[in-house]
Structure formats: structure tokens, C-alpha cells
C-alpha atoms as a PDB file:
ATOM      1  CA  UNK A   1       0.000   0.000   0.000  1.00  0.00           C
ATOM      2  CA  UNK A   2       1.299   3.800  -0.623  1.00  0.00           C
ATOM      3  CA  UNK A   3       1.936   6.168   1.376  1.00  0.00           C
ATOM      4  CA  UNK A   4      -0.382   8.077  -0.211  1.00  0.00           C
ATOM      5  CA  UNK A   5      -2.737   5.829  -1.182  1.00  0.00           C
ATOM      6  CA  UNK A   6      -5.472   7.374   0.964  1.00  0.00           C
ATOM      7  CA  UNK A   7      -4.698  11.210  -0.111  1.00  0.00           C
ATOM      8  CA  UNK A   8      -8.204  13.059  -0.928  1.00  0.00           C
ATOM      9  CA  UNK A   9      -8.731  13.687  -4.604  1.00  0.00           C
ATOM     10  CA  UNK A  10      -8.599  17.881  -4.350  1.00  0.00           C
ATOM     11  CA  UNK A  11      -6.767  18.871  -1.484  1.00  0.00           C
ATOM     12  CA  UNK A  12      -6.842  22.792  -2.221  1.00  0.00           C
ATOM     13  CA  UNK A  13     -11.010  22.765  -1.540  1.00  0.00           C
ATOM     14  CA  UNK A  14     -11.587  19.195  -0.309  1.00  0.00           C
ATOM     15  CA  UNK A  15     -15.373  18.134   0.877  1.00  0.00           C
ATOM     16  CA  UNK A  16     -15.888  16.309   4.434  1.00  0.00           C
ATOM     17  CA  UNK A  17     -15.346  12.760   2.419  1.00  0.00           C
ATOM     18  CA  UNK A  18     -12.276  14.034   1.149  1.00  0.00           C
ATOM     19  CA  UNK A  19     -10.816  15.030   4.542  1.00  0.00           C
ATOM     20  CA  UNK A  20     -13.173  11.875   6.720  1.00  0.00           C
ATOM     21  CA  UNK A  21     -10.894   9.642   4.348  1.00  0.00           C
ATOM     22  CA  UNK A  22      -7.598  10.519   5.850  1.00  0.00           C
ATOM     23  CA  UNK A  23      -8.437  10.842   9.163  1.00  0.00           C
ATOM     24  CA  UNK A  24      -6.960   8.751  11.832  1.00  0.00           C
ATOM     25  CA  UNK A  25      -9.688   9.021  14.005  1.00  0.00           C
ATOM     26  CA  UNK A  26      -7.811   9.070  17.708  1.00  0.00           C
ATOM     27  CA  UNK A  27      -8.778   7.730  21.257  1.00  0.00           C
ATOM     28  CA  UNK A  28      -5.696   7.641  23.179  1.00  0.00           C
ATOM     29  CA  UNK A  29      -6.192   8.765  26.761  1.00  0.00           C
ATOM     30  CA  UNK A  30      -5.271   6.510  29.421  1.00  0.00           C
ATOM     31  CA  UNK A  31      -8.575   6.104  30.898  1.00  0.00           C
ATOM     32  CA  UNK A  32     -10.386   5.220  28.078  1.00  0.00           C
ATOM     33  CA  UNK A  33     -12.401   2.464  28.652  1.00  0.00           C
ATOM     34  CA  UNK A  34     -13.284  -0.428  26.055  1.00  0.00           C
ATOM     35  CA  UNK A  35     -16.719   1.087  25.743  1.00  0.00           C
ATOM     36  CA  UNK A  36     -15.079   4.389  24.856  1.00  0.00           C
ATOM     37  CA  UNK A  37     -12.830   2.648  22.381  1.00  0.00           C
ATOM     38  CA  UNK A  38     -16.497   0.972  20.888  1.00  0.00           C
ATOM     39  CA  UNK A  39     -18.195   3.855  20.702  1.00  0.00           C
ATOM     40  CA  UNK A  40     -15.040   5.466  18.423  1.00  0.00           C
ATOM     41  CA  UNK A  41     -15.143   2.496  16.131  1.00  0.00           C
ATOM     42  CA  UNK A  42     -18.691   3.287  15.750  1.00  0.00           C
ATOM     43  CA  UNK A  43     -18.106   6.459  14.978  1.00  0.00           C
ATOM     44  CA  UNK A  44     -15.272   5.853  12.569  1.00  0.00           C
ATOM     45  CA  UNK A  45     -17.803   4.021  10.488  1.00  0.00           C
ATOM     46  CA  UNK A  46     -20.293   6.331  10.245  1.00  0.00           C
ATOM     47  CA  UNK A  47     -18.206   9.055   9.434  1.00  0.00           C
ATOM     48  CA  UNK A  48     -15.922   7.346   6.961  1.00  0.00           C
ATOM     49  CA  UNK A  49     -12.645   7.605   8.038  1.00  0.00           C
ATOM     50  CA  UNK A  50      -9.909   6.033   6.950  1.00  0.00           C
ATOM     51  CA  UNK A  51      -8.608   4.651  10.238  1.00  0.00           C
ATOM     52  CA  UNK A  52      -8.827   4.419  13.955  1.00  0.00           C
ATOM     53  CA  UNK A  53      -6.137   4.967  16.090  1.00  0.00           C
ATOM     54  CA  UNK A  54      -5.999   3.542  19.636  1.00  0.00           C
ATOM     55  CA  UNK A  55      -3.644   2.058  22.447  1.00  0.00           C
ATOM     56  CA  UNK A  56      -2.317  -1.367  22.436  1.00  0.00           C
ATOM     57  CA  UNK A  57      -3.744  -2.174  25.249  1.00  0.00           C
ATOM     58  CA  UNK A  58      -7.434  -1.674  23.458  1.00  0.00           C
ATOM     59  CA  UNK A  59      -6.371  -4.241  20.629  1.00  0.00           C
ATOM     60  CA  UNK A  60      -8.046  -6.284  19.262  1.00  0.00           C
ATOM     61  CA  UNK A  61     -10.683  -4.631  17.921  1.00  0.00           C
ATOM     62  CA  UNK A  62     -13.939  -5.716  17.177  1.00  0.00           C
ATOM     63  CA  UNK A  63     -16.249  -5.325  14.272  1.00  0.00           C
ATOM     64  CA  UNK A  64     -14.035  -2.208  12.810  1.00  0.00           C
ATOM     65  CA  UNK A  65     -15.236  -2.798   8.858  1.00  0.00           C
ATOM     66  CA  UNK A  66     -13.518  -0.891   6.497  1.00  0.00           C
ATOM     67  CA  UNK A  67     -12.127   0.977   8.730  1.00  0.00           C
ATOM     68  CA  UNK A  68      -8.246   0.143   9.420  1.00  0.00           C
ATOM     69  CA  UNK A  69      -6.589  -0.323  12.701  1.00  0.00           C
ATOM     70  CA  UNK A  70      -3.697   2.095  13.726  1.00  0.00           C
ATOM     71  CA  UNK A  71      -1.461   2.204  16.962  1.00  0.00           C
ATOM     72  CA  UNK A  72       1.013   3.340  18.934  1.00  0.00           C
ATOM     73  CA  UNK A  73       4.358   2.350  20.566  1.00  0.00           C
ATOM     74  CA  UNK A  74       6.682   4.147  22.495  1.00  0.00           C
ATOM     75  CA  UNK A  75       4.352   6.146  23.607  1.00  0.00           C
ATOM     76  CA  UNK A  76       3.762   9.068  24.526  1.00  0.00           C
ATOM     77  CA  UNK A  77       7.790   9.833  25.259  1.00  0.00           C
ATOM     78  CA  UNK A  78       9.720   7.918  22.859  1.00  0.00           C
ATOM     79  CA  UNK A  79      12.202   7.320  25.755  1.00  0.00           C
ATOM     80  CA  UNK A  80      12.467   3.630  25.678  1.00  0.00           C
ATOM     81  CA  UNK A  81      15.108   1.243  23.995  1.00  0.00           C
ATOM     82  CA  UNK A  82      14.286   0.413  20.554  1.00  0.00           C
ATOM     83  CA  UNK A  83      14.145  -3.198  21.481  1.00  0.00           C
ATOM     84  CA  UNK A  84      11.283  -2.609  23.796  1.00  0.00           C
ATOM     85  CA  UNK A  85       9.103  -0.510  20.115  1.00  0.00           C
ATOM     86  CA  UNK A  86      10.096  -3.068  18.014  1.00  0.00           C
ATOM     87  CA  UNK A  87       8.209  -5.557  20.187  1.00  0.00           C
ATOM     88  CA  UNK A  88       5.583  -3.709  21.051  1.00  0.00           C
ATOM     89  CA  UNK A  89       4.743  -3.355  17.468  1.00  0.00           C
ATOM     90  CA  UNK A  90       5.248  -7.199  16.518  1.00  0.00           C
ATOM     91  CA  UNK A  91       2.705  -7.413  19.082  1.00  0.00           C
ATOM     92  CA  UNK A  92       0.481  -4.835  18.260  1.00  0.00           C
ATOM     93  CA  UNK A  93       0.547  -6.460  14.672  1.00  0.00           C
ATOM     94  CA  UNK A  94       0.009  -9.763  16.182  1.00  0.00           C
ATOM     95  CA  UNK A  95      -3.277  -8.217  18.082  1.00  0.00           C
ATOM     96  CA  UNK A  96      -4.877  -7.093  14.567  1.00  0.00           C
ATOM     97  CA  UNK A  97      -2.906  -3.529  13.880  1.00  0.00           C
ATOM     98  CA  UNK A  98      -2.806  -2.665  10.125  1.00  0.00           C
ATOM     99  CA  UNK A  99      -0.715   0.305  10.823  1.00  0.00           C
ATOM    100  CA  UNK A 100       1.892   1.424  14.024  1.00  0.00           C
ATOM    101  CA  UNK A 101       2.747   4.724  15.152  1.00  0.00           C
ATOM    102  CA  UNK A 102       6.420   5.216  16.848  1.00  0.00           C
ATOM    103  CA  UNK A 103       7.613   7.678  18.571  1.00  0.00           C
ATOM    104  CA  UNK A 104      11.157   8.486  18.319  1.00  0.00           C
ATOM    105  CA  UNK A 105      13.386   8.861  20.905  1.00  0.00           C
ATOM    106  CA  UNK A 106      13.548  12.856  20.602  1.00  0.00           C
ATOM    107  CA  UNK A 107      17.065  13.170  22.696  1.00  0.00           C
ATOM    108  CA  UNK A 108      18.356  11.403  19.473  1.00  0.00           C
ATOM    109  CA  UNK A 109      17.713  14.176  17.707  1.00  0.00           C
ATOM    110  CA  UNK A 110      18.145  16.895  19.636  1.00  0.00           C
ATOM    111  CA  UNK A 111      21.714  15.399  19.812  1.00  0.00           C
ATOM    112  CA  UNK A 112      21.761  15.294  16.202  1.00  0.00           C
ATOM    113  CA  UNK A 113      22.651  11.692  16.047  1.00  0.00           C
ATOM    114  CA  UNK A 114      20.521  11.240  13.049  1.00  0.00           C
ATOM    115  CA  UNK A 115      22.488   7.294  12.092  1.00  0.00           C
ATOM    116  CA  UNK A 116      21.088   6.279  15.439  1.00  0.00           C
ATOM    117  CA  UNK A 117      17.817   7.325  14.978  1.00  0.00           C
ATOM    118  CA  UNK A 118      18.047   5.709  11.760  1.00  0.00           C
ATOM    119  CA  UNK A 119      18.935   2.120  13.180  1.00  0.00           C
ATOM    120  CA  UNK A 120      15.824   2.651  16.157  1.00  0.00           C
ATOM    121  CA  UNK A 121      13.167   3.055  13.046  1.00  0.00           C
ATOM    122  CA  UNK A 122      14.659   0.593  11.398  1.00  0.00           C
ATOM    123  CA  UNK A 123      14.148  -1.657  13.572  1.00  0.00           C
ATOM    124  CA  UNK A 124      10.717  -0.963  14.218  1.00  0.00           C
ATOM    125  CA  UNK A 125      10.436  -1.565  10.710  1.00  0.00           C
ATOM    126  CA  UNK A 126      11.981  -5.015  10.431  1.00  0.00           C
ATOM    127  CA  UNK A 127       9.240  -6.278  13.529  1.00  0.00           C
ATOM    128  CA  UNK A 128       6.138  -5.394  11.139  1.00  0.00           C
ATOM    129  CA  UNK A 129       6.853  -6.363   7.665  1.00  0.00           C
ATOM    130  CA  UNK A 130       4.317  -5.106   5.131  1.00  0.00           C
ATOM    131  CA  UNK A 131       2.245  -3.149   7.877  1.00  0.00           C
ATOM    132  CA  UNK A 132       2.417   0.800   7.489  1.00  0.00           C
ATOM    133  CA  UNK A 133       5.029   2.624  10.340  1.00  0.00           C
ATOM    134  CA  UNK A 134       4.353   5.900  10.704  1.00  0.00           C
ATOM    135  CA  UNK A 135       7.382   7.870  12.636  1.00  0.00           C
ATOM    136  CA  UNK A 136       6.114  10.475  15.323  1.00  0.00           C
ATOM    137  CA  UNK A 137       9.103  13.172  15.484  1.00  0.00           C
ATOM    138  CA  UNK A 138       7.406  15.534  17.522  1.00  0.00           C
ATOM    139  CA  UNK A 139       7.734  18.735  15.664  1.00  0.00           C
ATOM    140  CA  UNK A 140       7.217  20.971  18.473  1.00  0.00           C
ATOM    141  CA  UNK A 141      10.268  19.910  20.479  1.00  0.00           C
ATOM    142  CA  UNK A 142      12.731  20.352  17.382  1.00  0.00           C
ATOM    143  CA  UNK A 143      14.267  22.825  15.450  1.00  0.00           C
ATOM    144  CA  UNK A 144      14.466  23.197  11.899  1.00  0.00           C
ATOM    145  CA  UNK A 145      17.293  21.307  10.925  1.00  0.00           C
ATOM    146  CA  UNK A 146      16.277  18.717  13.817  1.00  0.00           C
ATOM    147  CA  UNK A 147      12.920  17.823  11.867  1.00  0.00           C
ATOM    148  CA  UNK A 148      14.596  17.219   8.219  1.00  0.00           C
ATOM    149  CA  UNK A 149      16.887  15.082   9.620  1.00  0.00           C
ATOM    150  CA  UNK A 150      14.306  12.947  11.687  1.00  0.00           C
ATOM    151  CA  UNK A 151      12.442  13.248   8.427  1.00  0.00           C
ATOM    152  CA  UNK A 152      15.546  11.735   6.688  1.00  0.00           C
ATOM    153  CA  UNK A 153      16.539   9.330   9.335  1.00  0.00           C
ATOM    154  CA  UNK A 154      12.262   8.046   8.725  1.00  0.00           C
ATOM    155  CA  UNK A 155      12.781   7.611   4.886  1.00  0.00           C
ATOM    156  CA  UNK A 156      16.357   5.807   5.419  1.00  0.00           C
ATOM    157  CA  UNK A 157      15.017   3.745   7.400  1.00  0.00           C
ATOM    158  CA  UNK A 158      11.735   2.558   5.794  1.00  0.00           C
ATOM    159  CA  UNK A 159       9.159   4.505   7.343  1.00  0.00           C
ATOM    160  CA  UNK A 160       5.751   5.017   5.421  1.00  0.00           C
ATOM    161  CA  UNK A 161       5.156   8.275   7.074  1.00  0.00           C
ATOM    162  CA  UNK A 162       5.988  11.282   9.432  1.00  0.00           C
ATOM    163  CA  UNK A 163       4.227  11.973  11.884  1.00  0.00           C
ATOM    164  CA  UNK A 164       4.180  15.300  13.375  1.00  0.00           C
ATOM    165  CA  UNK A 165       2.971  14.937  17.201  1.00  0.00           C
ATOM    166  CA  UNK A 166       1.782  12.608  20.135  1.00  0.00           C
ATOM    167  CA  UNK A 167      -0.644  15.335  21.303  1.00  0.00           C
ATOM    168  CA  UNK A 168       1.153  15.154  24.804  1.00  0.00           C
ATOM    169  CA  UNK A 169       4.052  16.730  24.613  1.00  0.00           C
ATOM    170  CA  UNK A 170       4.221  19.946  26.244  1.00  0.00           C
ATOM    171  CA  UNK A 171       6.089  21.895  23.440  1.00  0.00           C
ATOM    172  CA  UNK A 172       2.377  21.307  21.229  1.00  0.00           C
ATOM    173  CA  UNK A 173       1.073  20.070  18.529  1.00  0.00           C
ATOM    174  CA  UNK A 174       1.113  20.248  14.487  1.00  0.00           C
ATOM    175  CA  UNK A 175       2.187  23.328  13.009  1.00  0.00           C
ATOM    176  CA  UNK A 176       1.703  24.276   9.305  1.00  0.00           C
ATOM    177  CA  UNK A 177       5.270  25.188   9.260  1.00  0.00           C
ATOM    178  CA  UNK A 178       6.021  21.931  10.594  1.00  0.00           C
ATOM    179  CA  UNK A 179       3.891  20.052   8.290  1.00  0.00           C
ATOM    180  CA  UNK A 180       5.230  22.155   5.270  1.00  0.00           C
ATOM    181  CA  UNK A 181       9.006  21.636   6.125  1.00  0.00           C
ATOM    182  CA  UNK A 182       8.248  17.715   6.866  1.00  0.00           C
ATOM    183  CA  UNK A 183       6.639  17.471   3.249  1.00  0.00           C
ATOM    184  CA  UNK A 184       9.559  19.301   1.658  1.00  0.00           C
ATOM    185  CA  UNK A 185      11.715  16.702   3.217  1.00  0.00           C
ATOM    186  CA  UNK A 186      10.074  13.729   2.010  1.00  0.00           C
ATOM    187  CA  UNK A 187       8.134  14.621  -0.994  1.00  0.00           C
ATOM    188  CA  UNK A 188       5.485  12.235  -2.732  1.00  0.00           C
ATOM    189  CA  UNK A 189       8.407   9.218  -1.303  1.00  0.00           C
ATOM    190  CA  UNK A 190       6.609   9.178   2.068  1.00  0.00           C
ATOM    191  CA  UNK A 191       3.109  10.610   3.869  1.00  0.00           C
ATOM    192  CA  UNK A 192       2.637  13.155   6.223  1.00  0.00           C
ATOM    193  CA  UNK A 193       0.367  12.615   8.947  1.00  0.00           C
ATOM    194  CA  UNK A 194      -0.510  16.106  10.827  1.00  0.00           C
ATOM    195  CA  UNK A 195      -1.665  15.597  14.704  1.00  0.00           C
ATOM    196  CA  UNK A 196      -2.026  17.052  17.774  1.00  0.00           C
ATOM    197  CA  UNK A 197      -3.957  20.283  18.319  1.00  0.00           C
ATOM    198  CA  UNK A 198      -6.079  20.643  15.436  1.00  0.00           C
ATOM    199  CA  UNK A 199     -10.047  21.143  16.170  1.00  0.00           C
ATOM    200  CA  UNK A 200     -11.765  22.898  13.276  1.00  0.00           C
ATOM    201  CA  UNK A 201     -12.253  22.281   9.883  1.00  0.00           C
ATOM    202  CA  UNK A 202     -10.552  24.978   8.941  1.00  0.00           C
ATOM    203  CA  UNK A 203      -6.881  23.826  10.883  1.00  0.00           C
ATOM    204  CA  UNK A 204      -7.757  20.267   8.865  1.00  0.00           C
ATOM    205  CA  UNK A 205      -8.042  21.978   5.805  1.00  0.00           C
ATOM    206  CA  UNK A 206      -4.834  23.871   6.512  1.00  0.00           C
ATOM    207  CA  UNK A 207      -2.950  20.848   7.197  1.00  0.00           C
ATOM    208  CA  UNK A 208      -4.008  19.619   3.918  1.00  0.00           C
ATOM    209  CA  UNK A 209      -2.975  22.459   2.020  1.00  0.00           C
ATOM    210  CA  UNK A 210       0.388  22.547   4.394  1.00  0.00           C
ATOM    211  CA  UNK A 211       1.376  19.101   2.777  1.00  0.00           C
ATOM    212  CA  UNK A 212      -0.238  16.614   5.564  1.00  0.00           C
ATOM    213  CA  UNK A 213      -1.990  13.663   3.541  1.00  0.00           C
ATOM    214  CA  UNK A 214      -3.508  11.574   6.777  1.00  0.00           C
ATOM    215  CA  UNK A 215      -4.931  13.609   9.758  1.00  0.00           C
ATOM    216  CA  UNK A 216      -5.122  12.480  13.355  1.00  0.00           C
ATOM    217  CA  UNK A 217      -7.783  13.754  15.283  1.00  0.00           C
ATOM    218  CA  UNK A 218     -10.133  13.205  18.306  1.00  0.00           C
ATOM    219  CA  UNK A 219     -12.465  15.702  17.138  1.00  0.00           C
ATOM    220  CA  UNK A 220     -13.288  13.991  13.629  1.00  0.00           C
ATOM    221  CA  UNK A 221     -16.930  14.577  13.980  1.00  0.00           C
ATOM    222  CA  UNK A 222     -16.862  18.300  14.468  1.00  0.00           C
ATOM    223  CA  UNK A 223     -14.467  18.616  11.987  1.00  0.00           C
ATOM    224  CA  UNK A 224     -16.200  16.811   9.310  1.00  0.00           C
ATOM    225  CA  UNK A 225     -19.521  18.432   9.951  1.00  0.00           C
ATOM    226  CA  UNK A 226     -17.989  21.317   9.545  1.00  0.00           C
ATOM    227  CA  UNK A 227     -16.977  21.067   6.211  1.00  0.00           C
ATOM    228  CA  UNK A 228     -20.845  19.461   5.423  1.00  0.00           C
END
């Protein structure tokens, strides 16, 4: 599967299908419950989009459809050994995940020790052959130069996507700048997935038009009325 196999047809005016079809459509507070995590599969169906994105905890899921089945590990710091990701996403995979969400270990590239970085994604990579590993970076926290070469270290390593943001960190969320310099980085080679912050239609559709080509939100429903 691409990359960008789920990018929305006109991305400079797109309709609420266009954007429901990218969406990750995100539950991942610690408290959810399983009913919670029901409820958002639900919810996922009837609006359309293109995935849900939960903790591995919640997995498997039940009676998800169409709808895919995305992840995370690593999360929400990044600060574990990349022996300890690659397993939790062999399991994740294991437990029904079509897709996996890593975060990096930021201090990596704060340091700027980009061939490290490199060998930690690729090794989440090798645990889920054929599944789509999306690479959280965490925008916020880095400088310019620090998010192409995350970016870079991603597409070295195998990576289907960067990700911009957990949605926890305390530096925030997506940026347009962010998503615009991560897209530069990586061209039509890899997706962009914009999260973390974004509650209108009107940030989504920014995102879009920033470069970002899958969306993860919690507030999927109010964002794709709002573009009804």
C-alpha cells in the first residue's frame, strides 16, 4: 500500500469525504475504557474515516469494517530502547494492527545523532513487515534542521510516514510550518500525517494544504460536519 494511497482527490477545496478519508480518528487517553474505544469504532464508520487509532492495550478490535486499525508504541515519550518498540509493534501487529505509530526517541535528535535514529526506526520496521510505520518526530520539540533530519533518518530507514505529534508533549502540537518543512523533506516518497492540536475544519483543511496527507484527530466529527 502507498503512502499516499489514501490522499483526498482535491486537497486545495476538499469536501468532508475528502478530509473523513484521511483521518486517523484518535482515542488515546489513558482512561479510556473499552466502551469508549467501541463507541469510536462506531463512529469511525459512520463518518468514513480512513482509520482508527488507539492504544495497544485496546487491541483487538472488534467489528471495525472498512475501517483500518492504527497504533502506537513508544508512547507518549519515545524514551524507551528500541528493542522494547520493536516488540511492542510485533505485538500490536500480532493483536490485529494494520498500521503502528512510533515515537522516536527525541534526545536522538536533539543530539543530532541522526544514524542512530536511523537504526531505532529501522528496527521498528523489520518487527512489522508489510504493515504501514508511521514515525512520530514531535515537531514541536525540534528545530528546523532537527525535523529534516528525523524526516531523513524516517525515509532511510523505511518509514511510510511522518508523523508530526503525540498530542502530549508539552512543546504542542502540528504546526503548518512543521507540516510544510516535513513534506519538503520527504516529498510524494513518504506521507505526512498532521496531529495534535487541530479542532476545526478549517486547521484540517490547513494541514491539507500545508502538505499533511492523513490527519489524526479526536475531534473527527466536528471537523467533518464542519466542512458538510
Amino acid at each position: 500500500m502507498s503512502a499516499q494511497s489514501s490522499s483526498p482527490s482535491s486537497p486545495s477545496s476538499p469536501s468532508a469525504a475528502d478530509v473523513a478519508a484521511i483521518i486517523d480518528h484518535t482515542l488515546l487517553k489513558p482512561e479510556a475504557t473499552s466502551a469508549d474505544v467501541a463507541a469510536l469504532v462506531q463512529e469511525a464508520k459512520d463518518l468514513g474515516t480512513y482509520a482508527v487509532c488507539v492504544s495497544p492495550s485496546q487491541l483487538p478490535l472488534k467489528d471495525t469494517g472498512d475501517v483500518h486499525v492504527a497504533t502506537v508504541v513508544g508512547f507518549p515519550s519515545g524514551a524507551v530502547k528500541p528493542q522494547i518498540k520493536a516488540a511492542e509493534a510485533k505485538q500490536a501487529v500480532a493483536d490485529g494492527a494494520d498500521e503502528v505509530d512510533m515515537v522516536i526517541n527525541i534526545a536522538l535528535a536533539k543530539e543530532h545523532k541522526f544514524d542512530a535514529l536511523t537504526e531505532e526506526i529501522a528496527m521498528v520496521r523489520e518487527a512489522i513487515p508489510g504493515k504501514i510505520l508511521k514515525v512520530i518526530i514531535e515537531s514541536a520539540a525540534l528545530t528546523d534542521e532537527e525535523i529534516v533530519g528525523a524526516c531523513e533518518s524516517a525515509e532511510k530507514a523505511g518509514a511510510d510516514f511522518v508523523k508530526t505529534s503525540t498530542g502530549f508533549h508539552p512543546a504542542g502540537g502540528a504546526s503548518e510550518h512543521a507540516v510544510s518543512l516535513m513534506s519538503k523533506t520527504v516529498g510524494d516518497r513518504l506521507g505526512v500525517k498532521a496531529s495534535g492540536g487541530i479542532r476545526t475544519a478549517e486547521a484540517a483543511v490547513a494541514m491539507m494544504k500545508a502538505g499533511a496527507s492523513r490527519l489524526g484527530l479526536s475531534s473527527s466529527k466536528k471537523i467533518v460536519e464542519g466542512l458538510e
